[in-house]
Protein backbone atom coordinates (compact mmCIF):
# COMPACT_ATOMS: atom_id res chain seq x y z
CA UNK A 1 -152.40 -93.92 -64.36
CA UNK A 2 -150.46 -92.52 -66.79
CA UNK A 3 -146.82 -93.23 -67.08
CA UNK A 4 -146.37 -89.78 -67.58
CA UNK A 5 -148.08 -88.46 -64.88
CA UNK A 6 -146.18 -90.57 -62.41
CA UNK A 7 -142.97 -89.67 -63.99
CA UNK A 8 -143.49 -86.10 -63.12
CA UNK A 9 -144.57 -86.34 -59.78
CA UNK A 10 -141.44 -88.23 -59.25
CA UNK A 11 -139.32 -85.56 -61.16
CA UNK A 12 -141.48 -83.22 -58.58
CA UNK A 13 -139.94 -84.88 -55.79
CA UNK A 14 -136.75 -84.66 -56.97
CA UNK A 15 -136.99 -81.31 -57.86
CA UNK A 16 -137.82 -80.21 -54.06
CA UNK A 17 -135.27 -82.29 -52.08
CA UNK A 18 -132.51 -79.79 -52.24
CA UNK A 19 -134.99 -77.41 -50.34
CA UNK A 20 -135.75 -80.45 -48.00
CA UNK A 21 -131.95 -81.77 -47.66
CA UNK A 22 -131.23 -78.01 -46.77
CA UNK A 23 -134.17 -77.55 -44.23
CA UNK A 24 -132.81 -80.99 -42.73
CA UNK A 25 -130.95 -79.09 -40.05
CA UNK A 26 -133.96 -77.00 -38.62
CA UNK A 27 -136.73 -80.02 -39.03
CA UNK A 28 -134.61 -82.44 -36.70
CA UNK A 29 -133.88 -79.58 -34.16
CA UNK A 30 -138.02 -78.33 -33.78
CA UNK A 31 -139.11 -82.44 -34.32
CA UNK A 32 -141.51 -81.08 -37.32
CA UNK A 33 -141.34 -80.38 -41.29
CA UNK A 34 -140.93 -76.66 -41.43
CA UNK A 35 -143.19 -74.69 -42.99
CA UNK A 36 -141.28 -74.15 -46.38
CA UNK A 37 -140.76 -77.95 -46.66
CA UNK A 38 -144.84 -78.76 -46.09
CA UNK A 39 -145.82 -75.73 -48.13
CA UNK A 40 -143.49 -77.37 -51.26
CA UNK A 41 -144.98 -80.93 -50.70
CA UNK A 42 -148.56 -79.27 -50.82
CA UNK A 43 -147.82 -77.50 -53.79
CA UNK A 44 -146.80 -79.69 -56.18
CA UNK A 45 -149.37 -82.16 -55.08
CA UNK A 46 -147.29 -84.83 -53.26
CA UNK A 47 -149.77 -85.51 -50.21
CA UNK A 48 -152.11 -86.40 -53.25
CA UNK A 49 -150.10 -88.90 -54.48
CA UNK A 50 -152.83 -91.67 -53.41
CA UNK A 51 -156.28 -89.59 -53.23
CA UNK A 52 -158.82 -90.69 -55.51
CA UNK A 53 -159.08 -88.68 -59.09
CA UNK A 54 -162.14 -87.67 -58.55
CA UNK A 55 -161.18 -85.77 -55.83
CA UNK A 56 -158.64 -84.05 -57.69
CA UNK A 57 -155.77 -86.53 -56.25
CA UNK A 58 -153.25 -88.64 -57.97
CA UNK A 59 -154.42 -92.05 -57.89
CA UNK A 60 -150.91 -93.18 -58.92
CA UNK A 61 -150.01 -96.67 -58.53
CA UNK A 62 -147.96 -98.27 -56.07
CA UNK A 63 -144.70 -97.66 -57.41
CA UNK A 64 -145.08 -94.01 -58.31
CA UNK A 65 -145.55 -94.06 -54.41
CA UNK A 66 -142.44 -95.66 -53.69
CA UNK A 67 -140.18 -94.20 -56.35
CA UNK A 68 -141.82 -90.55 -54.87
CA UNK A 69 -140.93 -91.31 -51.24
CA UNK A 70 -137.41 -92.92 -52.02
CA UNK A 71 -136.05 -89.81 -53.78
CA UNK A 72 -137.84 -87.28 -50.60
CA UNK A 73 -136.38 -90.07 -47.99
CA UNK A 74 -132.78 -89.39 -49.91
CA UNK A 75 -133.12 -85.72 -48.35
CA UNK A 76 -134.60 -86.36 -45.27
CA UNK A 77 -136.15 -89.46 -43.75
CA UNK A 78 -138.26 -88.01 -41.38
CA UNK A 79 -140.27 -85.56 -44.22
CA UNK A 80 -140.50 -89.06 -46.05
CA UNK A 81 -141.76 -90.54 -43.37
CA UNK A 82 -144.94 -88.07 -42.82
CA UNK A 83 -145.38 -87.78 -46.72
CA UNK A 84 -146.00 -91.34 -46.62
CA UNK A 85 -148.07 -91.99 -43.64
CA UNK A 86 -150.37 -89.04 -44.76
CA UNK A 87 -150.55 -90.43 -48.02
CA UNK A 88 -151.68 -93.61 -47.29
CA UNK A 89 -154.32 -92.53 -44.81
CA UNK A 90 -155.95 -90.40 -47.66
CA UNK A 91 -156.76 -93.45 -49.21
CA UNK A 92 -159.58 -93.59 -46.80
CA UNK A 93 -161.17 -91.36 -48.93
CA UNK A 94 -162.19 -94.23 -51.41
CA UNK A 95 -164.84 -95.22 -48.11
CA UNK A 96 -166.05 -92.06 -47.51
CA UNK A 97 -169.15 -89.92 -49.61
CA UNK A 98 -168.01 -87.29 -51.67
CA UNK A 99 -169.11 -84.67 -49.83
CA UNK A 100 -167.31 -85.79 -46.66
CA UNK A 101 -164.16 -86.57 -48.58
CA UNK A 102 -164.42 -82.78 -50.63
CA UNK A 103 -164.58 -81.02 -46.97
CA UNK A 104 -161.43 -83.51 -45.37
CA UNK A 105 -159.14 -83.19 -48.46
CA UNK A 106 -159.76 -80.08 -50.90
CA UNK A 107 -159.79 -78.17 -47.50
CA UNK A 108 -156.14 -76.18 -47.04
CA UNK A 109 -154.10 -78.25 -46.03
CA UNK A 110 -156.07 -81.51 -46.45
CA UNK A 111 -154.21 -83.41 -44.73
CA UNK A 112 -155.13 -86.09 -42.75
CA UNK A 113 -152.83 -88.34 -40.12
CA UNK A 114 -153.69 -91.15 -37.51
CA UNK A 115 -152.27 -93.67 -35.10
CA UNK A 116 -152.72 -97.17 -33.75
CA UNK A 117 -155.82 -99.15 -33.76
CA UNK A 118 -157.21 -99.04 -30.21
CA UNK A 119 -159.99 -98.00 -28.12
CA UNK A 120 -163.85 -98.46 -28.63
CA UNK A 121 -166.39 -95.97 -30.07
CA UNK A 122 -170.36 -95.88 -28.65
CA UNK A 123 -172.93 -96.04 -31.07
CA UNK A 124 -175.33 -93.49 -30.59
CA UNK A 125 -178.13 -91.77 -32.41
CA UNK A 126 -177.19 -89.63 -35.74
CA UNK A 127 -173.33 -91.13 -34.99
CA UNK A 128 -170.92 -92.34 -32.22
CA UNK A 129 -169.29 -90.92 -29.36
CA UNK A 130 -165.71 -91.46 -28.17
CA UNK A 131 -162.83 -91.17 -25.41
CA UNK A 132 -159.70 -92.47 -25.91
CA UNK A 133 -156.47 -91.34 -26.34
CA UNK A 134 -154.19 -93.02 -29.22
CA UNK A 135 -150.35 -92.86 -30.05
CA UNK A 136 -147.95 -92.84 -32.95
CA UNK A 137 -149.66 -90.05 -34.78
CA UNK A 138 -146.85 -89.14 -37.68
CA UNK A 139 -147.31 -86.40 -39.85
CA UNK A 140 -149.91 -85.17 -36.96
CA UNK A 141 -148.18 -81.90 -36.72
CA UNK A 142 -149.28 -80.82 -40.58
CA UNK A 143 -152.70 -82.85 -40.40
CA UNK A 144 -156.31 -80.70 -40.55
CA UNK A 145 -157.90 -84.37 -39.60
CA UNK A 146 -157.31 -86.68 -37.37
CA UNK A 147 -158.38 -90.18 -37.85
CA UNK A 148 -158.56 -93.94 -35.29
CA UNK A 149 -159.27 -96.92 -35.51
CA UNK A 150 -161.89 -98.26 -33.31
CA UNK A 151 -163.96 -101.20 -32.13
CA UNK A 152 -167.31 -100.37 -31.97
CA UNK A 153 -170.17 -100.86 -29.06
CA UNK A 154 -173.60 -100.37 -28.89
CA UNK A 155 -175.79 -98.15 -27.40
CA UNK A 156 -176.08 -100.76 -24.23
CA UNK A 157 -172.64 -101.03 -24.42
CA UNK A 158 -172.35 -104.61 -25.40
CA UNK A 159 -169.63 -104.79 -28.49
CA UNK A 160 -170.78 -104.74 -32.10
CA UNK A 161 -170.08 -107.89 -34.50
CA UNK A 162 -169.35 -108.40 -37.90
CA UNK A 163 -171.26 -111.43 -39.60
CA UNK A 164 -168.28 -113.65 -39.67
CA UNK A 165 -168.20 -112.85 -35.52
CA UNK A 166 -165.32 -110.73 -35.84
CA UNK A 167 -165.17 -107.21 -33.67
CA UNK A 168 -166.64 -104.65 -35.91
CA UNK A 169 -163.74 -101.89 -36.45
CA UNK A 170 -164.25 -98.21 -38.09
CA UNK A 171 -162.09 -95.44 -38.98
CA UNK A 172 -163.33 -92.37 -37.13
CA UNK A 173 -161.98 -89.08 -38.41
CA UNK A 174 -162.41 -85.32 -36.85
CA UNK A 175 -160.99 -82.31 -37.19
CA UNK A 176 -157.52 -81.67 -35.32
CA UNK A 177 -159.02 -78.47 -33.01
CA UNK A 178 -161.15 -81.65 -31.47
CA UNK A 179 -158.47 -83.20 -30.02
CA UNK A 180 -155.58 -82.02 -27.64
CA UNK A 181 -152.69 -82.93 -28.35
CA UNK A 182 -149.52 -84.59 -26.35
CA UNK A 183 -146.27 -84.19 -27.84
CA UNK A 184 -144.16 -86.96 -26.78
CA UNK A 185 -142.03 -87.86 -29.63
CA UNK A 186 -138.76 -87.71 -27.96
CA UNK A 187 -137.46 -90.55 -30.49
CA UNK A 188 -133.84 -91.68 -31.40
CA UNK A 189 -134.54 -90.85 -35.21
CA UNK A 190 -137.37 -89.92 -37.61
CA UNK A 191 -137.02 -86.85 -34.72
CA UNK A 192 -138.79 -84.66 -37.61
CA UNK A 193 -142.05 -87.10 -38.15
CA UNK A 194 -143.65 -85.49 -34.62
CA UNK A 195 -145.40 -88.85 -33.98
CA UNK A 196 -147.26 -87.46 -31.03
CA UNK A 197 -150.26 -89.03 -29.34
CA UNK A 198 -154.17 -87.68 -29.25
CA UNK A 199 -156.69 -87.18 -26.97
CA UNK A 200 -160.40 -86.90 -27.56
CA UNK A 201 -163.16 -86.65 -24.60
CA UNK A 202 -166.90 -87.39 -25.29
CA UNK A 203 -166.66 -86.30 -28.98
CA UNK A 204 -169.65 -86.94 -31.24
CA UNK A 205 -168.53 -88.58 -34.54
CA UNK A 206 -171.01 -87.57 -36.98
CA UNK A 207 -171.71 -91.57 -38.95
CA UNK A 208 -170.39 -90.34 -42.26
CA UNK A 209 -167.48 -90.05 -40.70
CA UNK A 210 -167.15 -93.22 -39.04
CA UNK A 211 -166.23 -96.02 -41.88
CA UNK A 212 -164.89 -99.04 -42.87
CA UNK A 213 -161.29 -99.65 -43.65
CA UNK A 214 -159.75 -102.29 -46.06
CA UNK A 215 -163.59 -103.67 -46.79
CA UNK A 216 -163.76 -104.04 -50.64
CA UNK A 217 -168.18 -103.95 -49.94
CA UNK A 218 -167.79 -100.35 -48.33
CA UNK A 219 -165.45 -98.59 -51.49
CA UNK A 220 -167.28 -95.74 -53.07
CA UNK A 221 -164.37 -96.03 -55.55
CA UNK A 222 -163.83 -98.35 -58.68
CA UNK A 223 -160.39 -97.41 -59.04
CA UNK A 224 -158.13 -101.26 -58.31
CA UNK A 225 -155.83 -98.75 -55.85
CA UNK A 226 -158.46 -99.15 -53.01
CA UNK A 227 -158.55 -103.04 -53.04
CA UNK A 228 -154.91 -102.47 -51.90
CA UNK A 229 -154.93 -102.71 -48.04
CA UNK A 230 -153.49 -99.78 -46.12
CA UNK A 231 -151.56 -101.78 -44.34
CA UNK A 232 -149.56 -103.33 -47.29
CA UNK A 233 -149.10 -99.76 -48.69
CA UNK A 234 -147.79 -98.45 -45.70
CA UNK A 235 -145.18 -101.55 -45.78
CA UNK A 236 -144.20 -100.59 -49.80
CA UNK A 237 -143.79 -97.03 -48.74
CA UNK A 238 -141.53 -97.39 -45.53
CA UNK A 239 -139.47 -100.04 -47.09
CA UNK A 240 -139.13 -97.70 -50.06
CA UNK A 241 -137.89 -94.94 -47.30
CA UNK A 242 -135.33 -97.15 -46.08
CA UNK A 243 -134.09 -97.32 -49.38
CA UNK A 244 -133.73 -93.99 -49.98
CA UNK A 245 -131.78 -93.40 -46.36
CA UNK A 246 -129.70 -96.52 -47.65
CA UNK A 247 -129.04 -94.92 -50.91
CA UNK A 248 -128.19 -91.50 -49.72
CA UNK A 249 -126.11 -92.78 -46.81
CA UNK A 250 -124.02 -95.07 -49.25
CA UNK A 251 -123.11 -92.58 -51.52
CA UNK A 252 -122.37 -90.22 -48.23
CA UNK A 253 -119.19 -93.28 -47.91
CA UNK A 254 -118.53 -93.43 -51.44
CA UNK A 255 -117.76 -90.12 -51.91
CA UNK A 256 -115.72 -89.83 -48.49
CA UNK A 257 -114.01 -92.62 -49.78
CA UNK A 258 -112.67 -91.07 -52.66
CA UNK A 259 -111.09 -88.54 -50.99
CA UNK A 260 -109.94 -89.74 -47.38
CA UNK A 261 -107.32 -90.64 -46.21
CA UNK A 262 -107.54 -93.62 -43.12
CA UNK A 263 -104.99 -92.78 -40.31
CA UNK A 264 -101.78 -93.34 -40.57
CA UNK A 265 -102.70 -94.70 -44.11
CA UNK A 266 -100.59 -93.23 -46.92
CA UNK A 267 -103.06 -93.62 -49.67
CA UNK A 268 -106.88 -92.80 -50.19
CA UNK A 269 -109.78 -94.94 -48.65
CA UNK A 270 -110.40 -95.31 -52.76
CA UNK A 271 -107.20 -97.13 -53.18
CA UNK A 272 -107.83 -100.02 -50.71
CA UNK A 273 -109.07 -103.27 -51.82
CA UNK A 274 -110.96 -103.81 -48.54
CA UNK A 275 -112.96 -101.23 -49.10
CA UNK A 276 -113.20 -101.06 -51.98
CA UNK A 277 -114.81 -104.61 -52.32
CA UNK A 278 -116.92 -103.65 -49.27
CA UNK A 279 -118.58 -101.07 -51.37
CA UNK A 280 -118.99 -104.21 -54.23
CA UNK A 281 -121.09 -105.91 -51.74
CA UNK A 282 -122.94 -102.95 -50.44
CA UNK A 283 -124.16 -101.80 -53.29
CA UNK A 284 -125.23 -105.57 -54.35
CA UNK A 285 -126.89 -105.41 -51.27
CA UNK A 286 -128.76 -102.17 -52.12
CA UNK A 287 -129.53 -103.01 -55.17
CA UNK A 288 -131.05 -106.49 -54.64
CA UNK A 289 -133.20 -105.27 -52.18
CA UNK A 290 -134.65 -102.67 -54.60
CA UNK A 291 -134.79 -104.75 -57.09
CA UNK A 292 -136.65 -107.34 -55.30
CA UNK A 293 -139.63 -104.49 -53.59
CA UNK A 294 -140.09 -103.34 -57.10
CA UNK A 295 -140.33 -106.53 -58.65
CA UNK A 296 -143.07 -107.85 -55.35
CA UNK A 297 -144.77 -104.39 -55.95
CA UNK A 298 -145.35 -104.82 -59.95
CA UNK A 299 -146.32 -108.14 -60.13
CA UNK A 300 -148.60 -107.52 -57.10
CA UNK A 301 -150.27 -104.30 -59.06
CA UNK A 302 -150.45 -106.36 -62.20
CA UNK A 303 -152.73 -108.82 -60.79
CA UNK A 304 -154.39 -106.90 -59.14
CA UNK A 305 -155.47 -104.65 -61.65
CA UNK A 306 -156.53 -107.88 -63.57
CA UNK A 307 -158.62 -109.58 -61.38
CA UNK A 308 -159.48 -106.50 -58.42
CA UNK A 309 -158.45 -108.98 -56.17
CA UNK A 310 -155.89 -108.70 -53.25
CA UNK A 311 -155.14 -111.91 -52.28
CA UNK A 312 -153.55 -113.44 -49.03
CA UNK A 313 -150.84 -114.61 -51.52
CA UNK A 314 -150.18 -110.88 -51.95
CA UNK A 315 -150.19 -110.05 -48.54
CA UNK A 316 -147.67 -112.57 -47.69
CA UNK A 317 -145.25 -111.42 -50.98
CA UNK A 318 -145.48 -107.66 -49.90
CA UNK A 319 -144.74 -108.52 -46.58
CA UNK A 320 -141.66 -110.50 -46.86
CA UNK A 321 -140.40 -108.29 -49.49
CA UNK A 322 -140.87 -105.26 -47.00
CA UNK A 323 -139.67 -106.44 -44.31
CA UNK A 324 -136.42 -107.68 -46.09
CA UNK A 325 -136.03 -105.12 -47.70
CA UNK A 326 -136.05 -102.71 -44.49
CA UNK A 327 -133.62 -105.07 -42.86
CA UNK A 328 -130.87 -104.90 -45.92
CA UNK A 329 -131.06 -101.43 -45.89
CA UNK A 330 -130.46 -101.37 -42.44
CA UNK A 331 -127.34 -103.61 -42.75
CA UNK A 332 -126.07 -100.95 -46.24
CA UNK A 333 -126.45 -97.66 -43.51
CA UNK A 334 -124.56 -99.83 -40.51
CA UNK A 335 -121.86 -100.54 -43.40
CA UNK A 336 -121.51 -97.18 -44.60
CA UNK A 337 -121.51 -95.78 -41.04
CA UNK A 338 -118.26 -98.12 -40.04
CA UNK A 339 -116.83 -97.37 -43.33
CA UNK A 340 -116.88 -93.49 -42.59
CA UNK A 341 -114.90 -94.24 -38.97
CA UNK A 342 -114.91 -91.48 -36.70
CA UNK A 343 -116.23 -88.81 -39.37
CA UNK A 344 -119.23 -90.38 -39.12
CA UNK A 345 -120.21 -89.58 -35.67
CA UNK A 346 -119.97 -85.87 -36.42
CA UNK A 347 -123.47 -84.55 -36.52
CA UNK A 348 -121.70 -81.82 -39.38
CA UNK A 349 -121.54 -84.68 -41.54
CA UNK A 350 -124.15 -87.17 -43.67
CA UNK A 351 -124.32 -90.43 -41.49
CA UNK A 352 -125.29 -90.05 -38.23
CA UNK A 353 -129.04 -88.63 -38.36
CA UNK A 354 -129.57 -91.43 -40.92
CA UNK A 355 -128.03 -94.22 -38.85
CA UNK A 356 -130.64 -93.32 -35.90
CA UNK A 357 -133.05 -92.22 -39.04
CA UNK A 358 -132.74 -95.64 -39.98
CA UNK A 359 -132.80 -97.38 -36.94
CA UNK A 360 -135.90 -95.80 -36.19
CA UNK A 361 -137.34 -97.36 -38.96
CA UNK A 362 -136.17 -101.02 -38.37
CA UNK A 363 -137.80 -100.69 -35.13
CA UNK A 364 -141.09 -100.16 -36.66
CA UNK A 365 -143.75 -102.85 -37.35
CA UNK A 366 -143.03 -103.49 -40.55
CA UNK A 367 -139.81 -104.62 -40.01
CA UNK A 368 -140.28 -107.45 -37.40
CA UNK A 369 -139.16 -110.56 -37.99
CA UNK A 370 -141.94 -111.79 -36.94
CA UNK A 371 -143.42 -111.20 -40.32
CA UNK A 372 -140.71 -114.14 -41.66
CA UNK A 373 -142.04 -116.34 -39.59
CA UNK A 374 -145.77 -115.54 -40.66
CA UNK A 375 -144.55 -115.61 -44.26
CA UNK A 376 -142.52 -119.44 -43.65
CA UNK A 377 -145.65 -120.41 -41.71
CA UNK A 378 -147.74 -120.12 -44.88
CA UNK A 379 -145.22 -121.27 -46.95
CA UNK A 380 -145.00 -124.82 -45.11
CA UNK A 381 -149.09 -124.68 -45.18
CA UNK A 382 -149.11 -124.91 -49.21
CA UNK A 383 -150.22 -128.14 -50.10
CA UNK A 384 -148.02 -129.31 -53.40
């Protein structure tokens, strides 16, 4: 993609998150993106940051992506949030035939959303049929599609195998009027991302609408984006979110630093060499941890637009870099929280949302630490 390109829908981004910082307010109090903040994302084409050119998306590498969703999480990490999980599950559209892709994503909105993998669909004739009921749906409350992730049985029930013995797994997507929806987001932070769950009862999935995810064999696209797993992308963009809560949240203490005054203090917060080498460190912190996605990210999309290959070398890079990276940012928003004192549990001023915002995020699977010991376990595997 052109340099260019991703430049400007960067700039795009940045251009919109004063209209998104002030809309903040209203999208945490009704737990969805208000209509003025989706209708600004649609517009200048951010949900089609990661559809396939020839469906008039994007295609934009990796970090376009991330720099994108940084300067939107800045504003507000729960329109972030949605942006990114929407964006990522458009990427499905590499899998699908043009025809099915045209009617999910150059249909108004075009927006598709989905949750966790679970649940089993039943092959039948022309298609499948499914109930199940799935959770964690973000960015469900703008979506025109739904999508899950299913295991897949038989007509006699009996479950369907892949040749390596595996459990054969499709993404099934529908319309949103198919499904009835339970809104049970009642969430610390990321209040705005309406992760609700979905319910659908004896629905016929027509088959071109039931495909394989992450297979390089099934892409209908050339384009080295869709070798990238979904689930690695989704890791790049959240960590990229934390970064912009970390970022935003920083600067929230650096510039109530310059002016405050600690109690019974006679000088400004700016004046004390506590803080300010705690800022030193903080923004080393932040800044490391940035610099270290990016780096993991380019070198990644280098490669692989070399060879077309994502390898389990890649995997394991992205996700300690992710996961690190959503950690440190964690530790920069608890810093800059403290540093604020008791101004920052005012929900008038710029740190509390984001501290729950961000512990939200942390809680999330791409942050376990689990994934270090995955990462070490392959590590001490390597044969020198």
């Amino acid at each position: 993609m052109d340099g260019t390109v991703g430049d400007d829908l960067v700039a795009r981004a940045r251009a919109i998150a004063p209209l998104i910082a002030s809309e903040a307010d209203e999208i945490e109090r009704t737990r969805r993106l208000t209509p003025d903040v989706v209708g600004a994302l649609i517009e200048n084409g951010l949900y089609r940051v990661l559809l396939p050119k020839s469906l008039g998306g994007s295609e934009a590498p990796p970090e376009t992506f991330m720099r994108m969703l940084e300067e939107i999480a800045k504003a507000d990490a729960s329109t972030a949030w949605c942006l990114g999980q929407c964006s990522v599950c458009a990427m499905i559209a590499a899998a699908l035939d043009h025809d099915s892709a045209h009617e999910i994503f150059n249909t108004a909105p075009g927006i598709l959303a989905w949750g966790a993998v679970a649940h089993e669909a039943r092959a039948v004739e022309g298609g499948y049929r499914v109930t199940a009921r799935w959770d964690f749906a973000s960015g469900s409350r703008q979506a025109s599609w739904l999508g899950a992730h299913v295991r897949i049985a038989n007509e006699d029930g009996t479950a369907r195998k892949n040749a390596d013995g595996s459990p054969e797994l499709r993404t099934i997507l529908f319309p949103v009027a198919s499904a009835v929806m339970h809104d049970v987001w009642q969430a610390i932070g990321l209040a705005g991302t309406g992760t609700d769950s979905y319910e659908v009862k004896d629905l016929f999935i027509p088959g071109r609408f039931a495909v394989f995810r992450d297979m390089p064999e099934a892409l209908r696209e050339p384009g080295p984006l869709y070798r990238l797993p979904t689930g690695s992308t989704f890791s790049l963009g959240f960590a990229a979110v934390s970064l912009g809560v970390a970022r935003a949240t920083l600067d929230a203490a650096i510039a109530l630093a310059r002016g405050k005054h600690q109690s019974l203090a006679a000088h400004a917060m700016r004046d004390n060499q506590a803080v300010q080498g705690l800022i030193g460190r903080t923004e080393a912190d932040l800044r490391a941890a940035r610099a270290y996605l990016y780096a993991t990210a380019h070198a990644m999309w280098r490669e692989l637009s070399a060879t077309g290959v994502f390898s389990p070398a890649h995997r394991s890079a992205v996700r300690l870099a992710a996961t690190w990276t959503i950690q440190q940012s964690a530790g920069v928003v608890d810093t800059a929280y403290h540093m604020a004192g008791a101004t920052a549990v005012f929900r008038g001023n710029p740190f509390e949302r984001r501290f729950r915002d961000m512990h939200a995020i942390a809680q999330q699977i791409q942050a376990r630490d689990t994934h270090f010991e995955d990462v070490g376990k392959m590590i001490l595997a390597e044969i020198s």
